[in-house]
PDB file of N, CA and C in Angstrom:
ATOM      1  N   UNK A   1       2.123   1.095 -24.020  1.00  0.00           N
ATOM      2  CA  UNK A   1       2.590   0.153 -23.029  1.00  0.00           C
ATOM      3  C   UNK A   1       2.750  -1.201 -23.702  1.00  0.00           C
ATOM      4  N   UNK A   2       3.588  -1.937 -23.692  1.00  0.00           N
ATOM      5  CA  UNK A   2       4.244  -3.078 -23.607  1.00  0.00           C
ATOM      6  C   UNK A   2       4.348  -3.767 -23.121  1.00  0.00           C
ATOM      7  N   UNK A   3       3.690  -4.929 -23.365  1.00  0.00           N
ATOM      8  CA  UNK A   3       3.491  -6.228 -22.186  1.00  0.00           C
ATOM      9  C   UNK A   3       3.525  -7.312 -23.065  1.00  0.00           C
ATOM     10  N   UNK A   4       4.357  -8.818 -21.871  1.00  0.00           N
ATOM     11  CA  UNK A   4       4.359  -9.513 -22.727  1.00  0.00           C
ATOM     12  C   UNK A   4       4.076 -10.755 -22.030  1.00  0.00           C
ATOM     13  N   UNK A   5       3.129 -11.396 -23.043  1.00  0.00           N
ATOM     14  CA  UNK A   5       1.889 -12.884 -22.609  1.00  0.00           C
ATOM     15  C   UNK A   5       3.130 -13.472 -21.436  1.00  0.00           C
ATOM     16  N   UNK A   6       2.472 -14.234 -20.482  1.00  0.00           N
ATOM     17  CA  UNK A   6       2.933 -15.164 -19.457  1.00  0.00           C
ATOM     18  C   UNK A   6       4.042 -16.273 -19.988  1.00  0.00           C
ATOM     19  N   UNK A   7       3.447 -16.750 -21.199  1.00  0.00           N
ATOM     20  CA  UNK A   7       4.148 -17.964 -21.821  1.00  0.00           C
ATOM     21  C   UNK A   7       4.618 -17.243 -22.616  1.00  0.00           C
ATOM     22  N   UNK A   8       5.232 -16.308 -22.698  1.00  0.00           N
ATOM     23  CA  UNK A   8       6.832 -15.760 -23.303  1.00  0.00           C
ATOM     24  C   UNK A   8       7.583 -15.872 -21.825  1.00  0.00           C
ATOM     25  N   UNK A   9       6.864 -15.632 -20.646  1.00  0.00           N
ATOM     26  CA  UNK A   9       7.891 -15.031 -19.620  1.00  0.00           C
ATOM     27  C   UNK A   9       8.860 -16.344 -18.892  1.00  0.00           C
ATOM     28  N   UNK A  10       9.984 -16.399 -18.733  1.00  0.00           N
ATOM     29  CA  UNK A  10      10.814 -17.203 -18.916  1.00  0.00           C
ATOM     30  C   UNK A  10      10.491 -18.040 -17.527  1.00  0.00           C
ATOM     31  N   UNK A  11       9.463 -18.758 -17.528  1.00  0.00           N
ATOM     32  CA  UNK A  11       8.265 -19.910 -16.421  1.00  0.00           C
ATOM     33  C   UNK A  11       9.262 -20.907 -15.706  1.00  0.00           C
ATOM     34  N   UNK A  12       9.583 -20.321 -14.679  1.00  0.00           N
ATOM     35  CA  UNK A  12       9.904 -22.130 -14.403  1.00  0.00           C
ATOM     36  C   UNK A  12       9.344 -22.748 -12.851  1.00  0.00           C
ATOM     37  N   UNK A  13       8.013 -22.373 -12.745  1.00  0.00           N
ATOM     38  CA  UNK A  13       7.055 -22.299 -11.866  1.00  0.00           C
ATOM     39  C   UNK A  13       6.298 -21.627 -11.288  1.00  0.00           C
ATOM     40  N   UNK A  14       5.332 -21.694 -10.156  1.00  0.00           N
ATOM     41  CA  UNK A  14       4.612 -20.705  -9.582  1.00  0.00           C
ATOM     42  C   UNK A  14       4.800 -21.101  -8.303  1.00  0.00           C
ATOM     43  N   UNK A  15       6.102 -20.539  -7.582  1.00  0.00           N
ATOM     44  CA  UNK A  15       6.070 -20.250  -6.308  1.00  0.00           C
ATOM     45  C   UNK A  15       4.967 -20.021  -5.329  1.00  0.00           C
ATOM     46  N   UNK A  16       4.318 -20.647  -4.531  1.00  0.00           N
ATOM     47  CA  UNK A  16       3.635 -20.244  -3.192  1.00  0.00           C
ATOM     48  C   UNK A  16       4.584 -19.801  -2.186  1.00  0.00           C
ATOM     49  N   UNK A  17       4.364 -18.474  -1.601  1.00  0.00           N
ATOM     50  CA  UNK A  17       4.570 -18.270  -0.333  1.00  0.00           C
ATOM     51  C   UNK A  17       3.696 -17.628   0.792  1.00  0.00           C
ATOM     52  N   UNK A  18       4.126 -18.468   1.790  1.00  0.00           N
ATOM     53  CA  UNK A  18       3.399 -18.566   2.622  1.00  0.00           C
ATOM     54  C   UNK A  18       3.191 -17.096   3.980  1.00  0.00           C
ATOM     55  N   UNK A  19       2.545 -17.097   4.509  1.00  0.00           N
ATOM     56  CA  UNK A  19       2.696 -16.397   5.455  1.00  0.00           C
ATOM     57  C   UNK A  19       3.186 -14.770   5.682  1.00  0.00           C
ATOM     58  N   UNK A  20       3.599 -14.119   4.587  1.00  0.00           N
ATOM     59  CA  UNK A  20       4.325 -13.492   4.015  1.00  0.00           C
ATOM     60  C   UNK A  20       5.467 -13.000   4.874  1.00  0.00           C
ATOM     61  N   UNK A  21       6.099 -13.928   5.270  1.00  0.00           N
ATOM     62  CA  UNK A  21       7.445 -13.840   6.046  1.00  0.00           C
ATOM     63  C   UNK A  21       8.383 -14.180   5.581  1.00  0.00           C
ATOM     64  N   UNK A  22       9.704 -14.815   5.270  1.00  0.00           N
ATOM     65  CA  UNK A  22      10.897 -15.445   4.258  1.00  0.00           C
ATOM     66  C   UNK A  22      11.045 -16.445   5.727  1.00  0.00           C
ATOM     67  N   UNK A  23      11.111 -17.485   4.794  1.00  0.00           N
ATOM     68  CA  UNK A  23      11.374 -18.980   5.232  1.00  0.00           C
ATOM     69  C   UNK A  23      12.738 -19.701   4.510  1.00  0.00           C
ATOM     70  N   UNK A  24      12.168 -19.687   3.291  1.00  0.00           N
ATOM     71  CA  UNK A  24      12.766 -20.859   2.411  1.00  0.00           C
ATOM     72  C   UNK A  24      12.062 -20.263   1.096  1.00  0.00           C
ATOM     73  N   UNK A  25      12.421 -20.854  -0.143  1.00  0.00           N
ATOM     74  CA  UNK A  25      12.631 -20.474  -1.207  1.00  0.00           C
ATOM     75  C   UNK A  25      11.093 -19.821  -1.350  1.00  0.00           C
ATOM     76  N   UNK A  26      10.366 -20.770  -0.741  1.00  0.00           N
ATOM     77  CA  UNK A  26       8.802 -20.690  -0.954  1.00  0.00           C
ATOM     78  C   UNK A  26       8.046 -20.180   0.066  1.00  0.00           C
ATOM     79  N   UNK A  27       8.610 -19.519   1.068  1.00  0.00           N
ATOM     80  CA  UNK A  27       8.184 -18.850   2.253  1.00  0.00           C
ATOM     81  C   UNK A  27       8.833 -17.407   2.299  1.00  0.00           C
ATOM     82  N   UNK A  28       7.401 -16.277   1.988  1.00  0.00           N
ATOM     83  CA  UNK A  28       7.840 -14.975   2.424  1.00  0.00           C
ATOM     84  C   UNK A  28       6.928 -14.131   2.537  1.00  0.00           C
ATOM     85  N   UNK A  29       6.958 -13.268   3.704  1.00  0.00           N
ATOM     86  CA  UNK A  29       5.797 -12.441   4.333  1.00  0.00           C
ATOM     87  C   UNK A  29       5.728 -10.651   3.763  1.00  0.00           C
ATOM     88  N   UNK A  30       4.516 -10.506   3.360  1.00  0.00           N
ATOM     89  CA  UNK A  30       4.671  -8.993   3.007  1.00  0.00           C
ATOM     90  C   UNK A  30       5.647  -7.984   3.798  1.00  0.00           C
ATOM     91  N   UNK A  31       5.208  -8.362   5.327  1.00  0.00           N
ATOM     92  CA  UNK A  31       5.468  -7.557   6.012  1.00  0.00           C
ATOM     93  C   UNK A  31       7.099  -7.501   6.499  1.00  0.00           C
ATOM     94  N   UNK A  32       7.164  -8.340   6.351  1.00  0.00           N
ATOM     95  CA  UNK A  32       8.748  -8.611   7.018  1.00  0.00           C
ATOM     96  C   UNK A  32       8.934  -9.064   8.375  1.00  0.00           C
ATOM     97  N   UNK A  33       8.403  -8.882   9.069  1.00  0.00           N
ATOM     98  CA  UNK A  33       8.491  -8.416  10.441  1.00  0.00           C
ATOM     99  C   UNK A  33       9.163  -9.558  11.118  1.00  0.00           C
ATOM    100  N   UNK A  34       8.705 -11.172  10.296  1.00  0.00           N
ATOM    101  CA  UNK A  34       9.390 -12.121  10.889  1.00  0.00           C
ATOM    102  C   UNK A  34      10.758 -12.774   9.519  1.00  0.00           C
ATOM    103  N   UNK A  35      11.609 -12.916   9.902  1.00  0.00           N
ATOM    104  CA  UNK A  35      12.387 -13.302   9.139  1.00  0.00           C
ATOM    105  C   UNK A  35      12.748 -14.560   9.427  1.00  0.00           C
ATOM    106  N   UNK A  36      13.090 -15.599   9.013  1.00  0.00           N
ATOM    107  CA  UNK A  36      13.693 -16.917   9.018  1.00  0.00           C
ATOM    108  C   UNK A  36      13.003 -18.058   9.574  1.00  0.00           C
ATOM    109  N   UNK A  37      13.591 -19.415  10.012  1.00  0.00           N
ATOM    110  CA  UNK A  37      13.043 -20.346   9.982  1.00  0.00           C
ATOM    111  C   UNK A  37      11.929 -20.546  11.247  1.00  0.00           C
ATOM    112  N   UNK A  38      10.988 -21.176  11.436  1.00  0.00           N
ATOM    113  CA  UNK A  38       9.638 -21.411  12.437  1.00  0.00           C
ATOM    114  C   UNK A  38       8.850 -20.184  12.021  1.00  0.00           C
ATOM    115  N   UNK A  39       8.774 -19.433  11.361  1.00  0.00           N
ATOM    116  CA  UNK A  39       7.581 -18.640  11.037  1.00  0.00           C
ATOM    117  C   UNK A  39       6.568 -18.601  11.606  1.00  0.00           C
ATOM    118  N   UNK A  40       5.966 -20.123  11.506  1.00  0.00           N
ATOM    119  CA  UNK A  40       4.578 -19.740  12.179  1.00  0.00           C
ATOM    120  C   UNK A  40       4.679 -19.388  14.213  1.00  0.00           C
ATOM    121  N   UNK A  41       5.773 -20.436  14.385  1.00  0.00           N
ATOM    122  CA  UNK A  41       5.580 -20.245  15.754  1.00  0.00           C
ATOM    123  C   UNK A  41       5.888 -18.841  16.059  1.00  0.00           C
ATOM    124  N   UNK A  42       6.891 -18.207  15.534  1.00  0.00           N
ATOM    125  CA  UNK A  42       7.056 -16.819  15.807  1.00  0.00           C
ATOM    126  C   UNK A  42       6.126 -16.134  15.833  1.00  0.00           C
ATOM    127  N   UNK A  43       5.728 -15.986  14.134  1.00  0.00           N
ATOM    128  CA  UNK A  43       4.289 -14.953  14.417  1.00  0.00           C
ATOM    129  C   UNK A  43       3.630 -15.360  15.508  1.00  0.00           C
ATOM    130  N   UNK A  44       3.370 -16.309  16.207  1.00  0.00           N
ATOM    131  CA  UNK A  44       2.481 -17.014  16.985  1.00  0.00           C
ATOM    132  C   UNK A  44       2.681 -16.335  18.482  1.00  0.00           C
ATOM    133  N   UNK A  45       4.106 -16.949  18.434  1.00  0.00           N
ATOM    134  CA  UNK A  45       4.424 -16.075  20.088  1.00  0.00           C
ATOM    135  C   UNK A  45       4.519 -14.496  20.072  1.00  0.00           C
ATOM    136  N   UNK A  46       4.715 -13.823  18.504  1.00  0.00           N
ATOM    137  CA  UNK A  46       4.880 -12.387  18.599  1.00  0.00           C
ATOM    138  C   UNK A  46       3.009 -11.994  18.664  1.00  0.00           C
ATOM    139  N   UNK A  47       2.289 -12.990  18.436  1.00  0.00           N
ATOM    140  CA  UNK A  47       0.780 -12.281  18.311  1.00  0.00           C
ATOM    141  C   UNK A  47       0.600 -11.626  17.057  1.00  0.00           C
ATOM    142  N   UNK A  48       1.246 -11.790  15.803  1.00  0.00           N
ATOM    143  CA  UNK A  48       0.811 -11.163  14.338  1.00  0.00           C
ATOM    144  C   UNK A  48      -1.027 -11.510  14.221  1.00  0.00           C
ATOM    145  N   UNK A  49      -1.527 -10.461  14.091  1.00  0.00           N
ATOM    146  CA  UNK A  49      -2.852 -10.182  13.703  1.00  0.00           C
ATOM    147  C   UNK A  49      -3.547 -10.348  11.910  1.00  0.00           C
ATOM    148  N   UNK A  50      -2.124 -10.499  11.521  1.00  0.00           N
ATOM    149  CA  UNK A  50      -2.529 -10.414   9.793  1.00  0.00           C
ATOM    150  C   UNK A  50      -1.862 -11.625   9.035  1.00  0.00           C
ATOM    151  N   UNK A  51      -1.723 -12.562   8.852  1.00  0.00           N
ATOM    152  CA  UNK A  51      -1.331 -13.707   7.899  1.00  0.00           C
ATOM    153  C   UNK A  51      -1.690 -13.617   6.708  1.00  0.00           C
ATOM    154  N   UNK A  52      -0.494 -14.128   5.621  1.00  0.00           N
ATOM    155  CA  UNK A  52      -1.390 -14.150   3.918  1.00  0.00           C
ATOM    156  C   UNK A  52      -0.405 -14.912   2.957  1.00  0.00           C
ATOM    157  N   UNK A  53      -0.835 -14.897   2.159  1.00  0.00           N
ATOM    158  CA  UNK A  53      -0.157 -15.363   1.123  1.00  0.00           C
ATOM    159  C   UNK A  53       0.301 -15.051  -0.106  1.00  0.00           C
ATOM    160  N   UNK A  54       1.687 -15.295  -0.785  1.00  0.00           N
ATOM    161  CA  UNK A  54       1.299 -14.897  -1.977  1.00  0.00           C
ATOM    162  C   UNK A  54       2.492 -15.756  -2.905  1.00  0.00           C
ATOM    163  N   UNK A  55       1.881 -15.731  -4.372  1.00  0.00           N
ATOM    164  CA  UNK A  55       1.924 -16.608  -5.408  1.00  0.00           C
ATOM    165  C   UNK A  55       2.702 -15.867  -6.234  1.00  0.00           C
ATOM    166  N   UNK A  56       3.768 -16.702  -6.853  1.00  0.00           N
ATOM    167  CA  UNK A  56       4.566 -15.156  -8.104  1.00  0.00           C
ATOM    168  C   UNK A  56       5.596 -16.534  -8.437  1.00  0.00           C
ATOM    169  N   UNK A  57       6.159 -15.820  -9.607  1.00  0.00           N
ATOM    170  CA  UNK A  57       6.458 -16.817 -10.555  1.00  0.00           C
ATOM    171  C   UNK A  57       7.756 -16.808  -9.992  1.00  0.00           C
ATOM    172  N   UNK A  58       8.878 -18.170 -10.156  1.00  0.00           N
ATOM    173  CA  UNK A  58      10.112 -18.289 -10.119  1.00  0.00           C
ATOM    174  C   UNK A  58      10.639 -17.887 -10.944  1.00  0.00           C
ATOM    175  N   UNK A  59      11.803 -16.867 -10.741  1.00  0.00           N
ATOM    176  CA  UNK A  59      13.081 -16.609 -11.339  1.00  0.00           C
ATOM    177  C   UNK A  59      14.309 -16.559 -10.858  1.00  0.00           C
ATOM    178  N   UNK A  60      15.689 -16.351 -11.250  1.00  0.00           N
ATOM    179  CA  UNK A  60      16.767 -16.721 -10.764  1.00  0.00           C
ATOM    180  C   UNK A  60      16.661 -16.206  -9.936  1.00  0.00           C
ATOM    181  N   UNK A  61      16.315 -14.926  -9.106  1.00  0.00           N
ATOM    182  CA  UNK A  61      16.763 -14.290  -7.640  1.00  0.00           C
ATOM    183  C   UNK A  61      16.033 -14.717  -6.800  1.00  0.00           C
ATOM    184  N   UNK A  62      16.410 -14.935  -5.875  1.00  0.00           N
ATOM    185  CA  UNK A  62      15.258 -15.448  -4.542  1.00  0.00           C
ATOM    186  C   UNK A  62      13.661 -14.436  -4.710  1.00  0.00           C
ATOM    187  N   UNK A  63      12.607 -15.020  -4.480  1.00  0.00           N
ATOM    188  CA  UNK A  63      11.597 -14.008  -3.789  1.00  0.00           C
ATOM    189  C   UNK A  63      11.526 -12.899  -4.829  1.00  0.00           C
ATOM    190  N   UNK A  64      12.410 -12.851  -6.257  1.00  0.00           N
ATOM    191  CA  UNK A  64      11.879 -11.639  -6.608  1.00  0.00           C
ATOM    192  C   UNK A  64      10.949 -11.419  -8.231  1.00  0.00           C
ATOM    193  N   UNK A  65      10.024 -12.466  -8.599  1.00  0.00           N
ATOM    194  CA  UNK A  65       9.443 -13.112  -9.534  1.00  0.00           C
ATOM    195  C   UNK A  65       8.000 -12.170  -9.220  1.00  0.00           C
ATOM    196  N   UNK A  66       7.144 -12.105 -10.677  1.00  0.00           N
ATOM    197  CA  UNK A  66       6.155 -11.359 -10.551  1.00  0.00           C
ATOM    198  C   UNK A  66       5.195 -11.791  -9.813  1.00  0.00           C
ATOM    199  N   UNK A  67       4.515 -10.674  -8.527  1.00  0.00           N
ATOM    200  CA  UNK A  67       3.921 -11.008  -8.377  1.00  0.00           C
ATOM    201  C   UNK A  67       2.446 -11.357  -8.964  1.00  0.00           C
ATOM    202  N   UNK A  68       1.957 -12.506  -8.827  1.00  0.00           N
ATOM    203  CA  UNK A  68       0.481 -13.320  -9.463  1.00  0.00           C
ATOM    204  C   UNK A  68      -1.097 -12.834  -8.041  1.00  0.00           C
ATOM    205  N   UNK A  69      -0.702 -13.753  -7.078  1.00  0.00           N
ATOM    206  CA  UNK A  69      -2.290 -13.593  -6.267  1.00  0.00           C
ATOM    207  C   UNK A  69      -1.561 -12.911  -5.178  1.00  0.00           C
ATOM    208  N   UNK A  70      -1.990 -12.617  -3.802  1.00  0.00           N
ATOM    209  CA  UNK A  70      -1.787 -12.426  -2.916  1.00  0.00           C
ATOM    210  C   UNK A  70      -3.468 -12.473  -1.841  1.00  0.00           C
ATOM    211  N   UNK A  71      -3.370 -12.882  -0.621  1.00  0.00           N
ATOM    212  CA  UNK A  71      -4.072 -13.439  -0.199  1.00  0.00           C
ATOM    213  C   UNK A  71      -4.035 -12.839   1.419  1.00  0.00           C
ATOM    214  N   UNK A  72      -4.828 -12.270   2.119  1.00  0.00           N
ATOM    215  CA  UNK A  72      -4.661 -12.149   3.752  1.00  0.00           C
ATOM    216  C   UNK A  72      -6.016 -12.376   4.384  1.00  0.00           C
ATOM    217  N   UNK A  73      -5.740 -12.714   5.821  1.00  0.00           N
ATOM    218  CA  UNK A  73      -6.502 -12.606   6.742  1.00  0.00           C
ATOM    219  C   UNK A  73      -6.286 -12.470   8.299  1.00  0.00           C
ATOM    220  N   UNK A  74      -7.398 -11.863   8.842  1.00  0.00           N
ATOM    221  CA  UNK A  74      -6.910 -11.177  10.347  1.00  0.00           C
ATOM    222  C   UNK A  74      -7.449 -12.262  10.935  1.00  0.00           C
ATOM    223  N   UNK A  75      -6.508 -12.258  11.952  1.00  0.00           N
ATOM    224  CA  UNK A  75      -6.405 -13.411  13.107  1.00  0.00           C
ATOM    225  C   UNK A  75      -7.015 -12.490  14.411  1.00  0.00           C
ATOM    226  N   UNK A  76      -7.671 -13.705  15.318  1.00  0.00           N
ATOM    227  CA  UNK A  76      -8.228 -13.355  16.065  1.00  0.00           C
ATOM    228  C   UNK A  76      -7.525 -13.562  17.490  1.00  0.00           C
ATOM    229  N   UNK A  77      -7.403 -13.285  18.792  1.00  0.00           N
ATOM    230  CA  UNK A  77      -6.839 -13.837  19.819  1.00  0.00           C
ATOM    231  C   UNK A  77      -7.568 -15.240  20.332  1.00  0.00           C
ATOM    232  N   UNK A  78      -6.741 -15.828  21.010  1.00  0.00           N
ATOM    233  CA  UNK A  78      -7.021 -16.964  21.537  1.00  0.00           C
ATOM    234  C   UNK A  78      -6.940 -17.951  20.808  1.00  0.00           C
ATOM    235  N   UNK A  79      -6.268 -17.938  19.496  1.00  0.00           N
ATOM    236  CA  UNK A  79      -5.690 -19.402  18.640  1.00  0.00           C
ATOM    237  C   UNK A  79      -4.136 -19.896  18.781  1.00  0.00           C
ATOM    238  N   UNK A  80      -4.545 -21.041  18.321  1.00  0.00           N
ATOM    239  CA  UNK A  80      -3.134 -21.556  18.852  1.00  0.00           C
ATOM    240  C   UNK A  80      -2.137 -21.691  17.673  1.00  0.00           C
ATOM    241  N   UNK A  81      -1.473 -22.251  18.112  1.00  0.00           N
ATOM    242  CA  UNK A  81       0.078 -22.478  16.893  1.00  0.00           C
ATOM    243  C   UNK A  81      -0.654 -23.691  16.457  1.00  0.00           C
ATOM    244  N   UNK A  82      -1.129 -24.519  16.164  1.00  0.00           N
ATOM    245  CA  UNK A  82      -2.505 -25.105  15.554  1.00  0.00           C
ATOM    246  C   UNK A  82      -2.908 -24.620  14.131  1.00  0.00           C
ATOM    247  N   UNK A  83      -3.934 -23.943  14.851  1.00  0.00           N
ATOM    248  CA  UNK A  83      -4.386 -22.723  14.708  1.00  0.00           C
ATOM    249  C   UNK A  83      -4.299 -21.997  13.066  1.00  0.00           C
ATOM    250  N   UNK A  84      -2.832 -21.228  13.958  1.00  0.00           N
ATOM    251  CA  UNK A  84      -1.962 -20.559  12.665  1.00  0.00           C
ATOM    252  C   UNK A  84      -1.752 -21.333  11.621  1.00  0.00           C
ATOM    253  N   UNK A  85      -0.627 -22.304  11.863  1.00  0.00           N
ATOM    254  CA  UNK A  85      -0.480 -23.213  10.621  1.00  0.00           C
ATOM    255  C   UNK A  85      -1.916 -23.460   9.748  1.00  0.00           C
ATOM    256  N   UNK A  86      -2.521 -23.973  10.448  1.00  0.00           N
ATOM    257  CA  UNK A  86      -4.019 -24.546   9.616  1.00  0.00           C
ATOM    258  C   UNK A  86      -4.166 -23.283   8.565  1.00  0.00           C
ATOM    259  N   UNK A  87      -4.618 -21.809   9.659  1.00  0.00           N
ATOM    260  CA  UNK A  87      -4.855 -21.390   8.344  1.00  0.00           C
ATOM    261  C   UNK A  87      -3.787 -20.769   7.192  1.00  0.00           C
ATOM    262  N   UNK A  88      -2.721 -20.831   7.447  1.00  0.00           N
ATOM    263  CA  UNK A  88      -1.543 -20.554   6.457  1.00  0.00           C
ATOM    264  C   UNK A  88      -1.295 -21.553   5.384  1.00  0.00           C
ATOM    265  N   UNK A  89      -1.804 -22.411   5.685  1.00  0.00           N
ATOM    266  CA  UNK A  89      -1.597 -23.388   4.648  1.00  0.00           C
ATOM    267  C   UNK A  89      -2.879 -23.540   4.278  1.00  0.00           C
ATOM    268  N   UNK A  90      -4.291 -22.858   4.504  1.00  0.00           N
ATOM    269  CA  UNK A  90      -5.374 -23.103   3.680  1.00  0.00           C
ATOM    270  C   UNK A  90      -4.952 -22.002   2.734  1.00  0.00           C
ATOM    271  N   UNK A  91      -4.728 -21.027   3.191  1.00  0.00           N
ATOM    272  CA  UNK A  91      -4.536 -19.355   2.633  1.00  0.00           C
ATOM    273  C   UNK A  91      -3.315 -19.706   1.603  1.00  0.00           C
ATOM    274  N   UNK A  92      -2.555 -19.983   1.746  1.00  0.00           N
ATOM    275  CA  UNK A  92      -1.504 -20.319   0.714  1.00  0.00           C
ATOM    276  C   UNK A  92      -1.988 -21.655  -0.572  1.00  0.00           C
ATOM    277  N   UNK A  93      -3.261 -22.473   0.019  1.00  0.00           N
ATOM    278  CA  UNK A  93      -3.292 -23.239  -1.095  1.00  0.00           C
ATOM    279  C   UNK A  93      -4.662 -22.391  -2.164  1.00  0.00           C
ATOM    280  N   UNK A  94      -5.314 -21.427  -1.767  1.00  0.00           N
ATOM    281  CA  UNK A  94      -6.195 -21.250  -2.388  1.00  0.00           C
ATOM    282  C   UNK A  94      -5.190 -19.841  -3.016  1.00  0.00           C
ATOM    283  N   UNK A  95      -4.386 -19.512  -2.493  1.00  0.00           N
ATOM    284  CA  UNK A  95      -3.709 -18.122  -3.054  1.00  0.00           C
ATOM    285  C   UNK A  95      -2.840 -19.221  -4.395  1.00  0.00           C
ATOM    286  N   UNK A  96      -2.514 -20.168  -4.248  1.00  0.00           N
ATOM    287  CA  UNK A  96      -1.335 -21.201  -5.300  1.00  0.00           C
ATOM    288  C   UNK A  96      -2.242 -21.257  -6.579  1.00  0.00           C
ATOM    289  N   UNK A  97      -3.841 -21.881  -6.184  1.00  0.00           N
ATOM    290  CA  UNK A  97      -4.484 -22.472  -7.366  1.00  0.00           C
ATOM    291  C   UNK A  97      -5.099 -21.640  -7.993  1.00  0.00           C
ATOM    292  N   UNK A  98      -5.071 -19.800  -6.988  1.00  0.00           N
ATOM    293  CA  UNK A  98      -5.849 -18.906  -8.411  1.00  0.00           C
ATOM    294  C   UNK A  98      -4.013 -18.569  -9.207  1.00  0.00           C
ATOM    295  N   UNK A  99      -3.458 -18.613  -8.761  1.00  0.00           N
ATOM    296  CA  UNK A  99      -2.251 -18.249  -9.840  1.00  0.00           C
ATOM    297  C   UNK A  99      -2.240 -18.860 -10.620  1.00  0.00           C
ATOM    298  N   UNK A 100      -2.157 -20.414 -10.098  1.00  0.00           N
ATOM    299  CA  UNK A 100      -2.086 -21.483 -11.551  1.00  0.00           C
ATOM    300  C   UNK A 100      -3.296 -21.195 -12.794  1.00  0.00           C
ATOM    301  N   UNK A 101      -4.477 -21.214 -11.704  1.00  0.00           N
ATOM    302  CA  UNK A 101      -5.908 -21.127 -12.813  1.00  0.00           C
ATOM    303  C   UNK A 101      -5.564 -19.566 -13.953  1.00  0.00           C
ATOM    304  N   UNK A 102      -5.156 -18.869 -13.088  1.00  0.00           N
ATOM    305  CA  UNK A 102      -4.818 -17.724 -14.109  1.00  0.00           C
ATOM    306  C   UNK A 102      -3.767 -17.818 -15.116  1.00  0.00           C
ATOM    307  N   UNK A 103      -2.901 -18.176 -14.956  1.00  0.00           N
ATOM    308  CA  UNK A 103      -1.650 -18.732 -15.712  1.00  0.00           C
ATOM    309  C   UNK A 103      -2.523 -19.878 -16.757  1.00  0.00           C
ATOM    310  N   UNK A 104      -2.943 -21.205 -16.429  1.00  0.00           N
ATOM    311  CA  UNK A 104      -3.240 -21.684 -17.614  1.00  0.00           C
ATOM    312  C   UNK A 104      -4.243 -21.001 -18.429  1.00  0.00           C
ATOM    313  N   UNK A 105      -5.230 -20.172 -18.026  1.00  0.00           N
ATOM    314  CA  UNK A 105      -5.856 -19.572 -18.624  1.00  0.00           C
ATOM    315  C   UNK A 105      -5.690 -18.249 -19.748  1.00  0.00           C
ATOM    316  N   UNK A 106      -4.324 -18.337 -19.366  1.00  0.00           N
ATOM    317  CA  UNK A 106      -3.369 -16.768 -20.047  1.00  0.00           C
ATOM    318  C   UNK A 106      -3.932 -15.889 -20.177  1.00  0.00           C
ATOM    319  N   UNK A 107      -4.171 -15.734 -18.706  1.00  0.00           N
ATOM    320  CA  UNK A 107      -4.507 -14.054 -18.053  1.00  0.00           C
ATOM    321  C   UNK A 107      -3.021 -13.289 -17.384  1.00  0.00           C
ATOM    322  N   UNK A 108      -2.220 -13.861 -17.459  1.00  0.00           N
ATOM    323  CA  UNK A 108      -1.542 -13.131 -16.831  1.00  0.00           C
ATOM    324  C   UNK A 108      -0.572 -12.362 -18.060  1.00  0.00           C
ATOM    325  N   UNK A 109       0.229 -11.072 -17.914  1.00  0.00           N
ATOM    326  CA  UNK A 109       1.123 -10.120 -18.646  1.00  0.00           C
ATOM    327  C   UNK A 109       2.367  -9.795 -17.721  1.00  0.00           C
ATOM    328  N   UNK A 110       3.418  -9.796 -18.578  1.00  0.00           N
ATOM    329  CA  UNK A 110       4.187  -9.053 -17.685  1.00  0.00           C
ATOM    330  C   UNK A 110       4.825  -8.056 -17.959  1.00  0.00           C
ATOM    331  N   UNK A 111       4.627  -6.804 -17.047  1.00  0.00           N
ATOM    332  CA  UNK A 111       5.255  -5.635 -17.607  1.00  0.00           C
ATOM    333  C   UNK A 111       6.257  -5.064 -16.317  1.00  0.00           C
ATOM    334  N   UNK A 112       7.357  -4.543 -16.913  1.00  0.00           N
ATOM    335  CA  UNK A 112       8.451  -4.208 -16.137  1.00  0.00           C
ATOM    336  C   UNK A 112       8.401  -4.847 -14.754  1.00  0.00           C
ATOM    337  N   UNK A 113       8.392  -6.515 -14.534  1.00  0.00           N
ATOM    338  CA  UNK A 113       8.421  -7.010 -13.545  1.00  0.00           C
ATOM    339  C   UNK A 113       7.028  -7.071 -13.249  1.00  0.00           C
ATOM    340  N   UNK A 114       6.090  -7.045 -13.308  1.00  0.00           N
ATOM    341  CA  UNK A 114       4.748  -6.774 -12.775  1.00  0.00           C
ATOM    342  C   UNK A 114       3.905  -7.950 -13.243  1.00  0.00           C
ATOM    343  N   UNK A 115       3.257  -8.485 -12.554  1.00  0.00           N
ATOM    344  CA  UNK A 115       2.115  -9.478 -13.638  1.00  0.00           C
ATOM    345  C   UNK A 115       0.802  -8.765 -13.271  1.00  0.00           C
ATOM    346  N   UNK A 116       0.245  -8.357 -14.851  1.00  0.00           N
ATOM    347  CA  UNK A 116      -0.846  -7.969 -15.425  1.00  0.00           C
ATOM    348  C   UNK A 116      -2.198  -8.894 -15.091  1.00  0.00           C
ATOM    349  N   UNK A 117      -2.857  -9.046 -14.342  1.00  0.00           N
ATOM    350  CA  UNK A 117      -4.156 -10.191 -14.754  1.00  0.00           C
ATOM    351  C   UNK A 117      -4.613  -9.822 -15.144  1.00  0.00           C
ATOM    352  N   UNK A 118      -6.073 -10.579 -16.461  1.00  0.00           N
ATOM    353  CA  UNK A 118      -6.942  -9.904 -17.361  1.00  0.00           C
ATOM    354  C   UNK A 118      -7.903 -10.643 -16.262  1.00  0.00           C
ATOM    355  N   UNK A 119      -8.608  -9.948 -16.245  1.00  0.00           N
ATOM    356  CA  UNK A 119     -10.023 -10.398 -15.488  1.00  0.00           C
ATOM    357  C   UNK A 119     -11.280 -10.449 -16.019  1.00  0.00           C
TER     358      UNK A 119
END
């Protein structure tokens, strides 16, 4: 197998996205389920139970850069659109700074699209 260090891989940031829904360059949801702009309020009025995040490097195609961290948590009833945001943007900043910490640390590999962490 063949892998090759982070700082060969052609870097030109570490994308956060949020929520794992598609927003904007830096907004996109595992699941799909919500697509496009207000994210949070959507999930909000649809009642999504699962929010997360995840971190992966920029490359020319939208959204399709290796993924680095990924990050979730289950939501409970009775929060508000508040709420949501608050924790999407805690969850997305602690999912941003283990990518970075891993990246300067050159733990990360990349193989056929994939990022490797050494742990």
């Amino acid at each position: 197998m063949t892998t090759t260090p982070a700082a060969h891989f052609p870097f030109r940031g570490v994308c956060p996205s949020a929520n794992f829904f598609s927003k904007t360059r830096s907004k996109k949801w595992i699941f799909r389920s919500i697509i496009g702009a207000n994210t949070y309020r959507r999930a909000f009025e649809r009642g999504v139970k699962v929010i997360g995040a995840t971190a992966h490097y920029v490359t020319e195609k939208l959204d399709e850069g290796p993924i680095l961290a990924q990050q979730a948590i289950h939501l409970t009833d009775g929060l508000t659109l508040s709420d949501y945001k608050q924790y999407g943007k805690s969850i997305e900043s602690d999912t941003l700074l283990q990518a970075i910490k891993w990246h300067i640390e050159d733990k990360i590999f990349i193989y056929r699209n994939k990022a490797l962490v050494l742990k």
